[in-house]
N, C-alpha and C. Protein backbone atom coordinates (compact mmCIF):
# COMPACT_ATOMS: atom_id res chain seq x y z
N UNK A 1 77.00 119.29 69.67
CA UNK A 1 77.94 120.38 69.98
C UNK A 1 78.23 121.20 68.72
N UNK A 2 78.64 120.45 67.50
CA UNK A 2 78.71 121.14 66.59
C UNK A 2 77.59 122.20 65.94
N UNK A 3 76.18 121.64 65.56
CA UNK A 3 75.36 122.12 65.73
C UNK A 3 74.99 123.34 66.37
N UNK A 4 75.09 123.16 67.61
CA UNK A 4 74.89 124.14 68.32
C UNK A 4 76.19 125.42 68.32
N UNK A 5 77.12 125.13 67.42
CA UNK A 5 78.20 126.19 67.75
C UNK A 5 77.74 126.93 66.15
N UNK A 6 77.37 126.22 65.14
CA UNK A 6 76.91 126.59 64.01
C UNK A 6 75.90 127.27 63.90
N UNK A 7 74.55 127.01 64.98
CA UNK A 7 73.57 127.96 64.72
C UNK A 7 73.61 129.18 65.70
N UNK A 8 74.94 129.42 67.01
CA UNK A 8 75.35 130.42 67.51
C UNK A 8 76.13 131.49 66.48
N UNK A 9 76.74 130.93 65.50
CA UNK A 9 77.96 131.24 64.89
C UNK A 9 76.69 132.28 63.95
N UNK A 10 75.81 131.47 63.23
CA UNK A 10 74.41 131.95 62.17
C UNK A 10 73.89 133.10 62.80
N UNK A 11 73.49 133.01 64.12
CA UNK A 11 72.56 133.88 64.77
C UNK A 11 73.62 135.21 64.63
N UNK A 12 74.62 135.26 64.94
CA UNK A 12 75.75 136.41 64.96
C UNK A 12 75.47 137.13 63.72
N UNK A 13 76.09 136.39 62.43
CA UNK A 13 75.86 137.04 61.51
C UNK A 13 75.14 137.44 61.17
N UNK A 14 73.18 136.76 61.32
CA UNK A 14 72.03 137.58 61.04
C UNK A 14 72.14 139.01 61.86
N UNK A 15 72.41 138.79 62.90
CA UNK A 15 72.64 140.42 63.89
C UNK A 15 72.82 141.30 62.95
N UNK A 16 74.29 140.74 62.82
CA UNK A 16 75.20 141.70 62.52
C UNK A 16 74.92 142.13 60.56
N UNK A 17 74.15 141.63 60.07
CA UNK A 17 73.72 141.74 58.23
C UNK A 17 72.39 142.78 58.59
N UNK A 18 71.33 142.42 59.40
CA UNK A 18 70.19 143.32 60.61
C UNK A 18 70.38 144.39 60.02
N UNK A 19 71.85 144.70 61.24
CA UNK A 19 72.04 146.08 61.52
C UNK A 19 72.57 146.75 60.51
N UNK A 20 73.66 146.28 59.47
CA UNK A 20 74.22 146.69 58.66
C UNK A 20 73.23 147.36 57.88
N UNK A 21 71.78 146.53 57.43
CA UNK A 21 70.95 146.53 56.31
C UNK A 21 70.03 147.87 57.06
N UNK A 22 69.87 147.68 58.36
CA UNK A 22 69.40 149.07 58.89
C UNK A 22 70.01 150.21 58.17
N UNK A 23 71.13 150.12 58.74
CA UNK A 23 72.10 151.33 58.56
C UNK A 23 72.16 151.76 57.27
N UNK A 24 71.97 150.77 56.21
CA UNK A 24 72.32 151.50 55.26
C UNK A 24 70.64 152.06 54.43
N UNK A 25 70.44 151.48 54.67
CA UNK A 25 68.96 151.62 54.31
C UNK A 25 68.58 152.92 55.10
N UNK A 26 68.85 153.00 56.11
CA UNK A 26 68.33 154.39 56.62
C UNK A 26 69.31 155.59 56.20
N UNK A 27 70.64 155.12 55.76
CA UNK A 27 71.27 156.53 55.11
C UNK A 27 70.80 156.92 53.95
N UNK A 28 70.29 155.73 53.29
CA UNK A 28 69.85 155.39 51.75
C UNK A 28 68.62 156.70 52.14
N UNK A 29 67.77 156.39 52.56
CA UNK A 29 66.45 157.25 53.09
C UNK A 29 66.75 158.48 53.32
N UNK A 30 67.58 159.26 54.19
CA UNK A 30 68.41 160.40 54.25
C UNK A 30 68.85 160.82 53.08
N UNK A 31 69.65 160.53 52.41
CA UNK A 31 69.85 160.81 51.03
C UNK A 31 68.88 161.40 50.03
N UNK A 32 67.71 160.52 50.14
CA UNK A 32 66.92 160.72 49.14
C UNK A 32 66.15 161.79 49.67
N UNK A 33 65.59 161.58 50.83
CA UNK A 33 65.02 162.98 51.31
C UNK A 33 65.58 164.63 51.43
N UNK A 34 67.74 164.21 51.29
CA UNK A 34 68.07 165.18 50.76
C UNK A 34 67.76 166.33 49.55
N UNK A 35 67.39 164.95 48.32
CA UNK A 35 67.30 165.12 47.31
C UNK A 35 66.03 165.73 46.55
N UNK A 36 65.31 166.02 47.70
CA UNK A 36 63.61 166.45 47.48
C UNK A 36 63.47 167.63 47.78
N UNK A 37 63.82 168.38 47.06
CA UNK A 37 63.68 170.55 47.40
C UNK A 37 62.72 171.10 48.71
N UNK A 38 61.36 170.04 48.83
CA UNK A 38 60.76 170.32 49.62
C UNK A 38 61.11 170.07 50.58
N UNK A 39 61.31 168.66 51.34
CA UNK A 39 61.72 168.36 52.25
C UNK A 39 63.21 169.47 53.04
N UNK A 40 64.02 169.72 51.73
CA UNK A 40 64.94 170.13 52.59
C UNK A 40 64.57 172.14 52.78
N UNK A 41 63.41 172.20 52.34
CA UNK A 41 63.13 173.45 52.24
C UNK A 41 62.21 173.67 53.87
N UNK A 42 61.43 172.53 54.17
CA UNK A 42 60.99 172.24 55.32
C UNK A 42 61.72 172.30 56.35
N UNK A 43 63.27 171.58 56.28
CA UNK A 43 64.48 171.45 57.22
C UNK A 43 64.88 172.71 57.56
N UNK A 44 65.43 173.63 56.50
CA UNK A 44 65.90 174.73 56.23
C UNK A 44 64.63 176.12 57.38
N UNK A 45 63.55 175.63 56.85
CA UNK A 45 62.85 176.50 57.68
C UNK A 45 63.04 176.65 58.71
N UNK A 46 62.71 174.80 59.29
CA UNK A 46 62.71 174.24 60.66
C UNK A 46 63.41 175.01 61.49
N UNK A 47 64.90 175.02 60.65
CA UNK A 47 66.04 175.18 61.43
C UNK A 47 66.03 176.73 61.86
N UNK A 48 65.58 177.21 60.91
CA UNK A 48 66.18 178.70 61.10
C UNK A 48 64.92 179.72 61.99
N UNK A 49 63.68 178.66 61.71
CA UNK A 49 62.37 179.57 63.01
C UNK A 49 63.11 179.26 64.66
N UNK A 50 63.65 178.21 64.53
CA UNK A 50 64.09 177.63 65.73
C UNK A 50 64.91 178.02 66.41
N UNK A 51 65.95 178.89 65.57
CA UNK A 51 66.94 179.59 65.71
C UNK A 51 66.91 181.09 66.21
C-alpha cells in the first residue's frame, strides 16, 4: 500500500516537472528567436503581407 501510494505520489511530480520543463524551455526558445534580427524580421514581414 505504501509503495504504491509513493510511486502514484512520484508519477505526479514527474508530470508536473514534464510540463514545467516544457514550458519553460519553450519560452526559453521564443526568447531567443526574439533575439535574432532575422527571425523577427521574417515575423514582422509575415505579419504585415498578411495584413
Amino acid at each position: 500500500m505504501n509503495s504504491a501510494l509513493t510511486k502514484v505520489s512520484n508519477l505526479k511530480v514527474n508530470k508536473a516537472s514534464r510540463i514545467v520543463l516544457t514550458f519553460a524551455s519553450s519560452i526559453f526558445f521564443l526568447y531567443a528567436l526574439g533575439q535574432v534580427p532575422i527571425f523577427k524580421n521574417i515575423l514582422a514581414g509575415g505579419f504585415s503581407c498578411s495584413g
